[in-house]
N, C-alpha and C. Protein backbone atom coordinates (compact mmCIF):
# COMPACT_ATOMS: atom_id res chain seq x y z
N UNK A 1 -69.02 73.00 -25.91
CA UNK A 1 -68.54 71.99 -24.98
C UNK A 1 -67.70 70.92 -25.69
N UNK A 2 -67.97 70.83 -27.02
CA UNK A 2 -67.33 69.54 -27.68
C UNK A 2 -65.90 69.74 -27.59
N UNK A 3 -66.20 71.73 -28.43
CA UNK A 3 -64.59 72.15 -28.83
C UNK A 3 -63.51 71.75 -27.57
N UNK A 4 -64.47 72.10 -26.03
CA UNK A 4 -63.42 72.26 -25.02
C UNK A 4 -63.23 70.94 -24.65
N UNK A 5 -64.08 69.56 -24.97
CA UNK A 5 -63.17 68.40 -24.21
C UNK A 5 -62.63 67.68 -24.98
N UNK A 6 -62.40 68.25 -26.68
CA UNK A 6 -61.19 67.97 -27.20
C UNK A 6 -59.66 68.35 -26.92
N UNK A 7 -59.69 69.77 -26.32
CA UNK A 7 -58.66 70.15 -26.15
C UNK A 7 -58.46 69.86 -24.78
N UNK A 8 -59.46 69.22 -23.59
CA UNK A 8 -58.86 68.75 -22.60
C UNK A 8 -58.39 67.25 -22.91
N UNK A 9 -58.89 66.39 -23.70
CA UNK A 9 -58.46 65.06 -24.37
C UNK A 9 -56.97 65.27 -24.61
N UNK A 10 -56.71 66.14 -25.43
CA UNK A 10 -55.44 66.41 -25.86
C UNK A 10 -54.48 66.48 -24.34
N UNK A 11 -55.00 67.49 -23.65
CA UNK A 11 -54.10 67.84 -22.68
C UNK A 11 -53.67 66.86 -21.76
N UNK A 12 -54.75 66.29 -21.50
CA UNK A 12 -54.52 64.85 -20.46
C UNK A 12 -53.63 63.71 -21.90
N UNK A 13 -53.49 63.76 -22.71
CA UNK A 13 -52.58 63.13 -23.34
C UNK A 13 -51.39 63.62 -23.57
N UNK A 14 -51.05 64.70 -23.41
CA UNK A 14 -49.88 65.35 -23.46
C UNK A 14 -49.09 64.96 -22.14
N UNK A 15 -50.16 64.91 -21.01
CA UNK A 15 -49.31 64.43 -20.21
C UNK A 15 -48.46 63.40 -19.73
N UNK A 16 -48.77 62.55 -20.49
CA UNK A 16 -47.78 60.90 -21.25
C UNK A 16 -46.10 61.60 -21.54
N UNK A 17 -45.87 63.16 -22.06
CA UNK A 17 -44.64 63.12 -21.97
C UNK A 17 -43.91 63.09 -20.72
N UNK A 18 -44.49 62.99 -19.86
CA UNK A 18 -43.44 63.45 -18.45
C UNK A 18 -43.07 61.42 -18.34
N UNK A 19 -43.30 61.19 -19.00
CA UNK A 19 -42.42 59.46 -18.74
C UNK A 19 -42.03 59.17 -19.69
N UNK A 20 -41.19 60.25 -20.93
CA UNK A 20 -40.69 60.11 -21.81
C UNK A 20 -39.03 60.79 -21.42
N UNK A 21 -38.19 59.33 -21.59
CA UNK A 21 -36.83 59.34 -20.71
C UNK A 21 -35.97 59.81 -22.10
N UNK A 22 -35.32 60.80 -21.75
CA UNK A 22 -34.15 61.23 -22.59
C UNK A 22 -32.81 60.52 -22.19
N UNK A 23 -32.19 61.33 -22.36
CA UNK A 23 -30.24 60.38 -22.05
C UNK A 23 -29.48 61.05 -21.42
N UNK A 24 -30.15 62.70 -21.90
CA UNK A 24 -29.11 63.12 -20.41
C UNK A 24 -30.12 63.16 -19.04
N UNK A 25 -28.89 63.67 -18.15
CA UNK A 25 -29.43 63.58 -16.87
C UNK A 25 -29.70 65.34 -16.43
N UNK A 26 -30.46 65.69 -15.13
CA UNK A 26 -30.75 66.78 -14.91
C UNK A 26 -29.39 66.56 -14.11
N UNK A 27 -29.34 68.67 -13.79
CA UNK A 27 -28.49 68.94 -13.01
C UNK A 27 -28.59 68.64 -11.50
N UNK A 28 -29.01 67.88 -11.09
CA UNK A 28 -29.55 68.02 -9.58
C UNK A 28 -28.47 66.70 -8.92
N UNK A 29 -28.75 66.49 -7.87
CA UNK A 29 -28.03 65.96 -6.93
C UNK A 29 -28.43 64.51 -7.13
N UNK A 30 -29.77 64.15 -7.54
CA UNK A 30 -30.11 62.64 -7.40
C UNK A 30 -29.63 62.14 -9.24
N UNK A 31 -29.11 63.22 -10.06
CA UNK A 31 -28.70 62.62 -11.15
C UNK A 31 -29.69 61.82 -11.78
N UNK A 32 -31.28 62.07 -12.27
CA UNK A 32 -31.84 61.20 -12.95
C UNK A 32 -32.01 61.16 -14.08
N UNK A 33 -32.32 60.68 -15.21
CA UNK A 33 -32.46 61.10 -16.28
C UNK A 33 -33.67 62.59 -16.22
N UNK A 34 -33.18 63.29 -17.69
CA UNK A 34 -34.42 64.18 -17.99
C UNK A 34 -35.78 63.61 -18.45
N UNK A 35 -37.06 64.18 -18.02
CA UNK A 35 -37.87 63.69 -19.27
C UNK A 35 -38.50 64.37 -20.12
N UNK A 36 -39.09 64.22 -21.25
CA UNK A 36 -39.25 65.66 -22.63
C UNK A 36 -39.70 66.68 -21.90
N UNK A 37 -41.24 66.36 -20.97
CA UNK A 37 -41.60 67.29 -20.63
C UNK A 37 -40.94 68.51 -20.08
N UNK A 38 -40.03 67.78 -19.09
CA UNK A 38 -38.92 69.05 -18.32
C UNK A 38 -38.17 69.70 -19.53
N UNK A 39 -38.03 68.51 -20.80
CA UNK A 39 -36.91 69.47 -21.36
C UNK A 39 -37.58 70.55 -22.24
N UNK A 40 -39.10 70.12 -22.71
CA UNK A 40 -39.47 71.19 -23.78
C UNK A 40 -40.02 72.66 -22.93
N UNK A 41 -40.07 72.43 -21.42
CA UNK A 41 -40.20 73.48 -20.64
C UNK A 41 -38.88 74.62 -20.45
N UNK A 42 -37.71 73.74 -20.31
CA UNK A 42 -36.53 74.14 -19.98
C UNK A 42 -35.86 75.05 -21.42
N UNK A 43 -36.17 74.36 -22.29
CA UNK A 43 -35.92 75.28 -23.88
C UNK A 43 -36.52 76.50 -23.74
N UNK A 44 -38.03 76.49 -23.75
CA UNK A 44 -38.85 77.21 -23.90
C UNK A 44 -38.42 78.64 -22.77
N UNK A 45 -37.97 77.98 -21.55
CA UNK A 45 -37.54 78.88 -21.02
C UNK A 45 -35.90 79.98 -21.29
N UNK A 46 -35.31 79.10 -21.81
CA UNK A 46 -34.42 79.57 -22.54
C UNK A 46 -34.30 80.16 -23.61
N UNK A 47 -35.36 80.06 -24.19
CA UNK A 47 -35.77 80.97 -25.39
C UNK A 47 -35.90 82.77 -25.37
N UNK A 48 -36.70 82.64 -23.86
CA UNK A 48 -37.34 83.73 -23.27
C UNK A 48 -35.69 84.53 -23.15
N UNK A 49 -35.16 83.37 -22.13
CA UNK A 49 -33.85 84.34 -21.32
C UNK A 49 -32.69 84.68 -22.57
N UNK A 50 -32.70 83.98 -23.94
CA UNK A 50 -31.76 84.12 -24.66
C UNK A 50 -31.87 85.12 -26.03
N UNK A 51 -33.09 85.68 -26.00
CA UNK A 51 -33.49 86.21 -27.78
C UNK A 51 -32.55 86.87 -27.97
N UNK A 52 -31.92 87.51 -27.23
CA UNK A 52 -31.30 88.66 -28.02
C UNK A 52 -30.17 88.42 -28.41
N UNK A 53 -29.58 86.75 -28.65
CA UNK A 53 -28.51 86.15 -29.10
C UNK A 53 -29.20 85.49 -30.29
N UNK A 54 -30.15 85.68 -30.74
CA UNK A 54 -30.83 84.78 -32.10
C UNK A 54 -30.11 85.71 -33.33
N UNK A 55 -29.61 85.41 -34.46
CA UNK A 55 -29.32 85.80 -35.47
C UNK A 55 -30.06 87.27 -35.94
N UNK A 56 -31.42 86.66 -36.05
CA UNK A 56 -31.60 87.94 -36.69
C UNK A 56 -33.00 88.06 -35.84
N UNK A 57 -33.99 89.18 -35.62
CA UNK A 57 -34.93 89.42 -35.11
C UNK A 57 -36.35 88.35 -35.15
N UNK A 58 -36.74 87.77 -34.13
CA UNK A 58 -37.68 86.74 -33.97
C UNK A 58 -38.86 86.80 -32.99
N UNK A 59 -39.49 86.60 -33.34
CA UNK A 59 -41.14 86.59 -32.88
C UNK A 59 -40.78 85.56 -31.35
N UNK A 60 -40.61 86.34 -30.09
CA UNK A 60 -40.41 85.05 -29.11
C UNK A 60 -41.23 84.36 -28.82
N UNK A 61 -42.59 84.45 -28.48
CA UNK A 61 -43.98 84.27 -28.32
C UNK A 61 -43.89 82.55 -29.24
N UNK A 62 -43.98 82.63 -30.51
CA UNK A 62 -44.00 81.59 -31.79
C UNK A 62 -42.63 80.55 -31.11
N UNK A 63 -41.38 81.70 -30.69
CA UNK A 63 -40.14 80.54 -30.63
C UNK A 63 -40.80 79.65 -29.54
N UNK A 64 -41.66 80.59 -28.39
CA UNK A 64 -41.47 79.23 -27.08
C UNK A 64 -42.98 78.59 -27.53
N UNK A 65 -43.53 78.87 -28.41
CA UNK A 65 -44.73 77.75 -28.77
C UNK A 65 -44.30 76.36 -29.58
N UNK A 66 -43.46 77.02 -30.47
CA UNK A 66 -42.81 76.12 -31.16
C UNK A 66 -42.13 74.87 -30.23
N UNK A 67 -41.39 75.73 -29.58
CA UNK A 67 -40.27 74.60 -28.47
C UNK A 67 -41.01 73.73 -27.00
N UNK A 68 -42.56 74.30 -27.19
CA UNK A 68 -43.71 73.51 -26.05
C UNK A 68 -44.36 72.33 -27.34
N UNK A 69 -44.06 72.70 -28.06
CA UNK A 69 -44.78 71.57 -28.95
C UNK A 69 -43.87 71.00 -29.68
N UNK A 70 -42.54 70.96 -30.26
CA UNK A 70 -42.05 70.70 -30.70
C UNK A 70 -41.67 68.72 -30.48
N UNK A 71 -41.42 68.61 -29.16
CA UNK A 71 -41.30 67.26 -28.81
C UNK A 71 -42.44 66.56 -28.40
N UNK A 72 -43.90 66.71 -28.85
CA UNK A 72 -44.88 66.32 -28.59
C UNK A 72 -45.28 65.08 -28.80
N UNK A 73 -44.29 64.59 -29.66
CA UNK A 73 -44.59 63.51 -31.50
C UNK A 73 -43.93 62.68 -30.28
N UNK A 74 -42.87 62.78 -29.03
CA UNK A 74 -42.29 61.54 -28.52
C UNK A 74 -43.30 60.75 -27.59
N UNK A 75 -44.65 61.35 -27.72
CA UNK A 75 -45.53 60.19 -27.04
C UNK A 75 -45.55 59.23 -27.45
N UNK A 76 -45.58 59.14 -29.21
CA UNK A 76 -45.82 57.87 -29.99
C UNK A 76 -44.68 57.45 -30.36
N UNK A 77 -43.45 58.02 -30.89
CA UNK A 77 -42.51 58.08 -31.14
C UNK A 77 -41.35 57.64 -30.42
N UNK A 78 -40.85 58.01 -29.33
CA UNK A 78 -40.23 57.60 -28.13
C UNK A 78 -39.13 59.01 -28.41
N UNK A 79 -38.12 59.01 -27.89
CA UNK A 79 -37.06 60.04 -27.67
C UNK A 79 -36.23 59.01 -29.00
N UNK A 80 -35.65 59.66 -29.41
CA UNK A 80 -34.44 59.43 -30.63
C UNK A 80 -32.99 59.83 -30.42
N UNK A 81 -32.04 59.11 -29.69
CA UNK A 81 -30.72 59.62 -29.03
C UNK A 81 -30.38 60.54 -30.40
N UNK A 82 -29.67 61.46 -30.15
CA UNK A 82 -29.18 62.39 -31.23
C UNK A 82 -27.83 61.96 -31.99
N UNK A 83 -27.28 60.96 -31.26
CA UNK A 83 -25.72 60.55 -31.69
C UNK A 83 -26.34 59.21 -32.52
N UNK A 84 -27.76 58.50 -32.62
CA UNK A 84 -28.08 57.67 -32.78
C UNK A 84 -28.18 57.47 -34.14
N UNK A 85 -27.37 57.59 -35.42
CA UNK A 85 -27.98 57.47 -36.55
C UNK A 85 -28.87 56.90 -37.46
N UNK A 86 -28.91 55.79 -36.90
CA UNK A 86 -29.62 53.97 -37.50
C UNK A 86 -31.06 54.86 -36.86
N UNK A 87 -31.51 54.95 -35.94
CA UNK A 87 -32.98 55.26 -35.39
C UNK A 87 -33.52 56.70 -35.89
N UNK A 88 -32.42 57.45 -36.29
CA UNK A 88 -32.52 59.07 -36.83
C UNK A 88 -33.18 59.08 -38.20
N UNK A 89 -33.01 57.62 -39.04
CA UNK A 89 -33.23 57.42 -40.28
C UNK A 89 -34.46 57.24 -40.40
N UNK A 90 -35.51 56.55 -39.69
CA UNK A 90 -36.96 56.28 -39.54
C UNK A 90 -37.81 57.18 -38.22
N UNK A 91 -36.54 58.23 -37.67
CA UNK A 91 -37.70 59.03 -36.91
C UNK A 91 -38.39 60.29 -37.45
N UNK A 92 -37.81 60.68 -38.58
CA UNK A 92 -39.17 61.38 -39.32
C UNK A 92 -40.23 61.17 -39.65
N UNK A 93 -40.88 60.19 -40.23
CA UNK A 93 -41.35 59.44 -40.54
C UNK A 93 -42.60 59.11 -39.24
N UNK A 94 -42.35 58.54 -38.02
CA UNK A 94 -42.22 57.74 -36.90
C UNK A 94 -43.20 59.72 -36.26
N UNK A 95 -42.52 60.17 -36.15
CA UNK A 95 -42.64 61.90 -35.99
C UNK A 95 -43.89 62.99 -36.25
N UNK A 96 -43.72 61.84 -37.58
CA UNK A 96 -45.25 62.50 -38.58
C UNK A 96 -46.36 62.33 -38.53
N UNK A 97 -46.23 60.80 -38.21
CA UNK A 97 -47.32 60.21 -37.99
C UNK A 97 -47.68 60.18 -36.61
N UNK A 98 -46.96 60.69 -35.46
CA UNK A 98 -47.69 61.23 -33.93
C UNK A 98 -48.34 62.30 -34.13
N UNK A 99 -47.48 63.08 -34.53
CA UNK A 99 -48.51 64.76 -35.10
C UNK A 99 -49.40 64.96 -36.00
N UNK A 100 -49.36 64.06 -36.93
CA UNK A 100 -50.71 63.98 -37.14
C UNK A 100 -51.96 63.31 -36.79
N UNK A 101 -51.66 62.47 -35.41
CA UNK A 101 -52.51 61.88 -34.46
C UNK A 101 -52.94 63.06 -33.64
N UNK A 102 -51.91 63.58 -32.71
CA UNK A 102 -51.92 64.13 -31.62
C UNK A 102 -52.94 65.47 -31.83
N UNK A 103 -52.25 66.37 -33.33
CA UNK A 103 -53.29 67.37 -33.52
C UNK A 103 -54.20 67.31 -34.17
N UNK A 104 -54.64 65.74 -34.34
CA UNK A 104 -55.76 65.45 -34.94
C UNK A 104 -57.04 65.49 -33.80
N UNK A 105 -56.24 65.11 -32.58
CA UNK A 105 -57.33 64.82 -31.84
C UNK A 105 -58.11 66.17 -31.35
N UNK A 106 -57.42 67.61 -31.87
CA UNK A 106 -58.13 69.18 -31.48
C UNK A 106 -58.96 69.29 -32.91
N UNK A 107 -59.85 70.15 -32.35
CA UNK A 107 -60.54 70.87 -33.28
C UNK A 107 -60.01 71.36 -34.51
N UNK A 108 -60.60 70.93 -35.71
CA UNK A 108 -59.97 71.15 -37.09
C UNK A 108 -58.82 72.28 -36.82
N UNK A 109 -59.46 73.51 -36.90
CA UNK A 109 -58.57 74.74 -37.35
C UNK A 109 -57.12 74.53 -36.13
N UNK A 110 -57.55 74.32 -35.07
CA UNK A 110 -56.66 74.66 -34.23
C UNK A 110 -55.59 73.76 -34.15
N UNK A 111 -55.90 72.25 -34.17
CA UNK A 111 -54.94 71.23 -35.03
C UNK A 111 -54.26 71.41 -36.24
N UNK A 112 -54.61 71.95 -36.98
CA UNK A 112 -54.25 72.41 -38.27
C UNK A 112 -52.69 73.67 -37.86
N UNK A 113 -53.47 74.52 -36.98
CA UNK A 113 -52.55 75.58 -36.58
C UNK A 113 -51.18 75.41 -35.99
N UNK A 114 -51.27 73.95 -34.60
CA UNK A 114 -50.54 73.68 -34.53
C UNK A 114 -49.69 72.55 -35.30
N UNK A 115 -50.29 72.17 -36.16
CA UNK A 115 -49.35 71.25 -37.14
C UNK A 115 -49.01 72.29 -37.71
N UNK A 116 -48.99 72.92 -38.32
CA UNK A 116 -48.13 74.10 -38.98
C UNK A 116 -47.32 74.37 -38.71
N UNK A 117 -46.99 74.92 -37.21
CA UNK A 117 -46.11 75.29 -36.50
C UNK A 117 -45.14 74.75 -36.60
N UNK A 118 -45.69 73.26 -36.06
CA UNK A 118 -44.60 71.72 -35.31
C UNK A 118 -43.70 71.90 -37.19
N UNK A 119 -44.65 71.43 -38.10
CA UNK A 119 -44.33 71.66 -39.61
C UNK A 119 -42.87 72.87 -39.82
N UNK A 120 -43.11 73.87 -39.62
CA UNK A 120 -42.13 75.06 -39.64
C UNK A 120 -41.28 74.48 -38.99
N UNK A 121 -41.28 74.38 -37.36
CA UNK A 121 -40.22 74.21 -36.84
C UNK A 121 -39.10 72.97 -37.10
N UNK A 122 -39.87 71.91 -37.71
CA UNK A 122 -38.79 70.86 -38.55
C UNK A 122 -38.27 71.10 -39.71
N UNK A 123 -38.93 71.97 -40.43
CA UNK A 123 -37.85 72.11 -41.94
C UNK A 123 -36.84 73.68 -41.33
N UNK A 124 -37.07 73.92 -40.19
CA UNK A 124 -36.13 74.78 -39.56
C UNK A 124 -35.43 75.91 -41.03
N UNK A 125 -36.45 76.88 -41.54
CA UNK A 125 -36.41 77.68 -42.33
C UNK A 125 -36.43 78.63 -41.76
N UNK A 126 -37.30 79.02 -41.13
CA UNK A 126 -37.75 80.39 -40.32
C UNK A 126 -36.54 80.96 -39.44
N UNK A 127 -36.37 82.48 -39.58
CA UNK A 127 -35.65 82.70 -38.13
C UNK A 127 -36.31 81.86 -36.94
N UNK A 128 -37.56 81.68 -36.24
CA UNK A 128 -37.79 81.73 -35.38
C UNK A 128 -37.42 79.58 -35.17
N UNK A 129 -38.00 79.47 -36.84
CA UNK A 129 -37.41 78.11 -36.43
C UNK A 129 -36.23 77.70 -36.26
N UNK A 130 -35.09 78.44 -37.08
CA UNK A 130 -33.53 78.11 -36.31
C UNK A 130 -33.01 78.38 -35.16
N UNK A 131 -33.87 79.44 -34.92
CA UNK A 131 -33.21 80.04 -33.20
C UNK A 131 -33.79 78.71 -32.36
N UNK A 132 -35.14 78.11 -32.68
CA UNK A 132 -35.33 77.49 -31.73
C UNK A 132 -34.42 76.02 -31.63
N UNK A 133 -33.97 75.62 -33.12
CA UNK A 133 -33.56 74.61 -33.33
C UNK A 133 -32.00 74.81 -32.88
N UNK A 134 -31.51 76.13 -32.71
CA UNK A 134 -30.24 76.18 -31.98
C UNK A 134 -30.15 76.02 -30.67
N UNK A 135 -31.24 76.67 -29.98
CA UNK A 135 -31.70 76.07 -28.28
C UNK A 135 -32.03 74.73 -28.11
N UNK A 136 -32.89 73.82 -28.78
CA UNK A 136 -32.67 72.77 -29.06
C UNK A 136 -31.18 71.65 -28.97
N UNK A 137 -30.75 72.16 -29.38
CA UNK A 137 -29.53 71.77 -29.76
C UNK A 137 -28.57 71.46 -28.62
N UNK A 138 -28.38 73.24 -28.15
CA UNK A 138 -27.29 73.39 -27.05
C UNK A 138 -27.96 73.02 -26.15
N UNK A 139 -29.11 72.94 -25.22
CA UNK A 139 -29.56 72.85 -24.20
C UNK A 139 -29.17 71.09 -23.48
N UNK A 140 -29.46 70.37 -24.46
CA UNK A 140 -28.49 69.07 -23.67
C UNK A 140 -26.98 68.71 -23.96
N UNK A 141 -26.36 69.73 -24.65
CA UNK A 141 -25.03 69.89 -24.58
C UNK A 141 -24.78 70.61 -23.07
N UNK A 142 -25.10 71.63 -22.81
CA UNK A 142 -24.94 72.24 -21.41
C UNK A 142 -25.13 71.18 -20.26
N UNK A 143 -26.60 70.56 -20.40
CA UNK A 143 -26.92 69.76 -19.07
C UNK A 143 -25.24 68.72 -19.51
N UNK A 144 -24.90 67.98 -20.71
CA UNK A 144 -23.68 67.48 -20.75
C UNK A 144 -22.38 67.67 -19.92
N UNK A 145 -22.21 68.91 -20.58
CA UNK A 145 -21.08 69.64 -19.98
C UNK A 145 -21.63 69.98 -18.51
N UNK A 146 -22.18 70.18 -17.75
CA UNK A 146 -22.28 70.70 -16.80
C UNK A 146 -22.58 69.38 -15.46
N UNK A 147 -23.11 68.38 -16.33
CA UNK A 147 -22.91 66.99 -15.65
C UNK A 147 -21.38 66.37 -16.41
N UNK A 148 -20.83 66.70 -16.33
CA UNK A 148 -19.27 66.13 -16.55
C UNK A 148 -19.06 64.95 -17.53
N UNK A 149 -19.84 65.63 -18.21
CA UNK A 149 -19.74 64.95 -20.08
C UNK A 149 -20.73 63.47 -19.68
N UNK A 150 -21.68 63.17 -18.86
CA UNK A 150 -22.67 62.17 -18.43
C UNK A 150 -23.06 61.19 -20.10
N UNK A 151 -23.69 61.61 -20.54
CA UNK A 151 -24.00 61.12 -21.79
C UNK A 151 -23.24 61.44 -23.16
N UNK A 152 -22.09 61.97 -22.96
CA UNK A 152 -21.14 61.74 -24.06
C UNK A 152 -20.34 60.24 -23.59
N UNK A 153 -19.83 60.36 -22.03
CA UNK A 153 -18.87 59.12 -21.43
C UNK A 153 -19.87 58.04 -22.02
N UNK A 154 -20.93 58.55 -21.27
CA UNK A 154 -21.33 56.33 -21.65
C UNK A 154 -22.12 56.04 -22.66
N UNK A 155 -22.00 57.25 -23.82
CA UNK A 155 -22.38 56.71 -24.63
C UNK A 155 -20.68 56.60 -26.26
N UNK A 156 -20.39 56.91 -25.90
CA UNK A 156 -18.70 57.01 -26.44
C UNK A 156 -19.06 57.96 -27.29
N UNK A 157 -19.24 59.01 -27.23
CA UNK A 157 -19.57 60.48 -28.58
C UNK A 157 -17.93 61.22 -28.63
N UNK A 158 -17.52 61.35 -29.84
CA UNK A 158 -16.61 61.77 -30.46
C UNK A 158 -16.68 63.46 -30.45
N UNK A 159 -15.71 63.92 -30.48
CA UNK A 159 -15.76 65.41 -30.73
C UNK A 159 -16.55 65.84 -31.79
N UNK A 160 -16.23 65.08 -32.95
CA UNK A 160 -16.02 65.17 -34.56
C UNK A 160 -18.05 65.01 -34.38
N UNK A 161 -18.12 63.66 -33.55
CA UNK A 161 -20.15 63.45 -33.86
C UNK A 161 -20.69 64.95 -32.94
N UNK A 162 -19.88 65.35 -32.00
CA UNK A 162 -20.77 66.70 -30.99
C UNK A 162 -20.52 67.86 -32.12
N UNK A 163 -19.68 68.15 -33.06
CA UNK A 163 -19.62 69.01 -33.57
C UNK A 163 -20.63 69.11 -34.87
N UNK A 164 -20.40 67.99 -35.83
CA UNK A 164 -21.32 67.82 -36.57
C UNK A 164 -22.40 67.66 -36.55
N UNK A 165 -23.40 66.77 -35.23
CA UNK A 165 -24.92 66.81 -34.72
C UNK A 165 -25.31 68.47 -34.35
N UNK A 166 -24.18 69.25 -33.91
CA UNK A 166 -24.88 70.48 -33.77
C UNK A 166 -24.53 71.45 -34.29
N UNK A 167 -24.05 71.53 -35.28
CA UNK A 167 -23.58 72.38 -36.09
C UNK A 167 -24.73 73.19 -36.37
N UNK A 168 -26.04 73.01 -36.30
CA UNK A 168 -27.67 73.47 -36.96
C UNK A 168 -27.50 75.06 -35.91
N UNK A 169 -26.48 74.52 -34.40
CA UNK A 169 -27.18 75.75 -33.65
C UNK A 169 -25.96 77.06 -34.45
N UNK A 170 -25.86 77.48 -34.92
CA UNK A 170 -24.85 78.10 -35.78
C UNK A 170 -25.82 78.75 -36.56
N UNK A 171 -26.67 78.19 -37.16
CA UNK A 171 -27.98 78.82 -38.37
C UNK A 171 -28.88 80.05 -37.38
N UNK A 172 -29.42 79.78 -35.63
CA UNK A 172 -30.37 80.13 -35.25
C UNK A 172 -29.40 81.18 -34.49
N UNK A 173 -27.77 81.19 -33.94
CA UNK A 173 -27.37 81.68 -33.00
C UNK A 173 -25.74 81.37 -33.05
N UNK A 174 -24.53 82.16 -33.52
CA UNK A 174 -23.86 82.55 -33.81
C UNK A 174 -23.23 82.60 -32.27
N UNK A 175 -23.66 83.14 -31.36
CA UNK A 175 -22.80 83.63 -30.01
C UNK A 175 -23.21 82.27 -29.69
N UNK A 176 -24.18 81.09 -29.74
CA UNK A 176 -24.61 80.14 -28.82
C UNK A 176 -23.40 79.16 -29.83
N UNK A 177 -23.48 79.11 -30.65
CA UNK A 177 -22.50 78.09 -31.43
C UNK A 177 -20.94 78.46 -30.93
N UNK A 178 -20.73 79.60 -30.48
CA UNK A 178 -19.64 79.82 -30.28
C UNK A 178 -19.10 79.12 -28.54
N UNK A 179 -20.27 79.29 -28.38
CA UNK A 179 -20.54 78.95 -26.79
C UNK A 179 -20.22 77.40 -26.44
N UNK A 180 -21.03 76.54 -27.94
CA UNK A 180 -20.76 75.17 -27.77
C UNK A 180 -19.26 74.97 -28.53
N UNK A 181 -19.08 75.31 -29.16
CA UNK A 181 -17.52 74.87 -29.54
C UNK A 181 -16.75 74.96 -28.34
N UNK A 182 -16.57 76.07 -27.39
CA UNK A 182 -15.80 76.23 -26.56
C UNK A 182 -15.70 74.81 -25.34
N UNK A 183 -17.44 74.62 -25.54
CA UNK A 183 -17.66 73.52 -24.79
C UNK A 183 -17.07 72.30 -24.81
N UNK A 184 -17.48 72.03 -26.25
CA UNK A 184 -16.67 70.72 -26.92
C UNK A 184 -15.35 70.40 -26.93
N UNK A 185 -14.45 71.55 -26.77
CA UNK A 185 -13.11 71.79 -26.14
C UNK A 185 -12.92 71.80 -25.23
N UNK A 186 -13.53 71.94 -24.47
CA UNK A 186 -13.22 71.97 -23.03
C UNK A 186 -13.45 70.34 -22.61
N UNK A 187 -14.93 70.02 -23.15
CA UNK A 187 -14.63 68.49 -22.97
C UNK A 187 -13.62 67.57 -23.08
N UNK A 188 -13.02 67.68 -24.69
CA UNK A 188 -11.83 66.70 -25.37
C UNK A 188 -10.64 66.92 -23.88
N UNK A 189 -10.23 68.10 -23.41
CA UNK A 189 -9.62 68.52 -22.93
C UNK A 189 -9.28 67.69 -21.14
N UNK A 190 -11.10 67.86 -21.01
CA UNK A 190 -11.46 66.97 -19.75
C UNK A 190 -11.69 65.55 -20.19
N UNK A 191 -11.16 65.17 -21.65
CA UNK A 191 -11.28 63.61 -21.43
C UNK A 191 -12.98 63.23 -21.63
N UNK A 192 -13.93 63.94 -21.76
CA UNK A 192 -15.22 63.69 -21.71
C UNK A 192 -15.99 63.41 -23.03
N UNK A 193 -15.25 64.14 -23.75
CA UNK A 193 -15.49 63.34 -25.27
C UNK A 193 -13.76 62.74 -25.99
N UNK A 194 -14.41 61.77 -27.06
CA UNK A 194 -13.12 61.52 -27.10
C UNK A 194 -12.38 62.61 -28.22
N UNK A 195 -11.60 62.45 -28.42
CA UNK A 195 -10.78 62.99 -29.13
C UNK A 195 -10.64 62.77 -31.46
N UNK A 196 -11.31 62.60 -31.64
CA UNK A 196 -11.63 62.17 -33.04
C UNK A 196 -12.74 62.22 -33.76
């Protein structure tokens, strides 16, 4: 009984991400912001629909565990804009110390297991950790592009910062990097990022 109302402790704390506000907005009609929860669902689901564009052969199962836990750390942490450099510098750090709260609060081994994971998927070594860190990546470039450059306009993002912040999805996915360049062109093009 102990083991199981640690891991319901956990769960009812996990649910603190669904009021964790990102920067882009969903695709929908009322235009609101995303929040992690939707987005580490929305990866995860994209993981499923995309493997067979990952570089090289990957365990999918691990990719969408990885990408359900991956943004877990923004309970304590908050969301970290990606164009944001000054806040990028102390959110490792900031990162580490949620996850090692969060899977502290499960049962030794199984905390342990998933810090491992969360662990892998940030030094993004693994096939399974670059593929995920390439879905990562593109997935609020798309909601971008597909909301008419929403959080590139008001936040002033340069071609030169969309290319270089995601250059990582290139390591996990080759056809998806190809996918966002086209994007990023198409933006400059529509005026939605700037040009430099």
């Amino acid at each position: 009984m102990e083991r199981l109302n640690k891991q319901l402790v956990l769960l009812m704390e996990l649910d603190k991400l669904k009021t964790v506000l990102r920067r882009t907005r969903v695709k929908s009609a009322d235009g609101r912001l995303e929040n992690t929860a939707e987005h580490s669902w929305h990866v995860a689901l994209m993981a499923i629909l995309m493997e067979e564009h990952a570089n090289e052969p990957v365990d999918i199962s691990k990719v969408v565990k990885m990408l359900l836990l991956h943004d877990i750390v923004e309970i304590d942490a908050g969301d970290t804009f990606v164009y944001d450099t000054a806040a990028s510098q102390v959110q490792e750090e900031n990162e580490l110390k949620a996850a090692k709260r969060l899977f502290g609060m499960l049962p030794e081994e199984q905390g342990k297991e998933l810090m491992d994971l969360w662990l892998e998927f940030e030094a993004a070594q693994s096939p399974e950790a670059k593929f995920g860190k390439a879905l990562d990546r593109i997935i609020p470039m798309l909601l971008n592009y597909y909301n008419d450059g929403q959080s590139w306009q008001e936040h002033g993002v340069t071609k030169t910062q969309a290319l270089t912040v995601n250059a990582r999805i290139e390591y996990g996915s080759e056809a998806l990097w190809d996918k966002a360049q086209q994007m990023v062109a198409e933006a400059v093009e529509k005026g939605w990022l700037k040009d430099q």
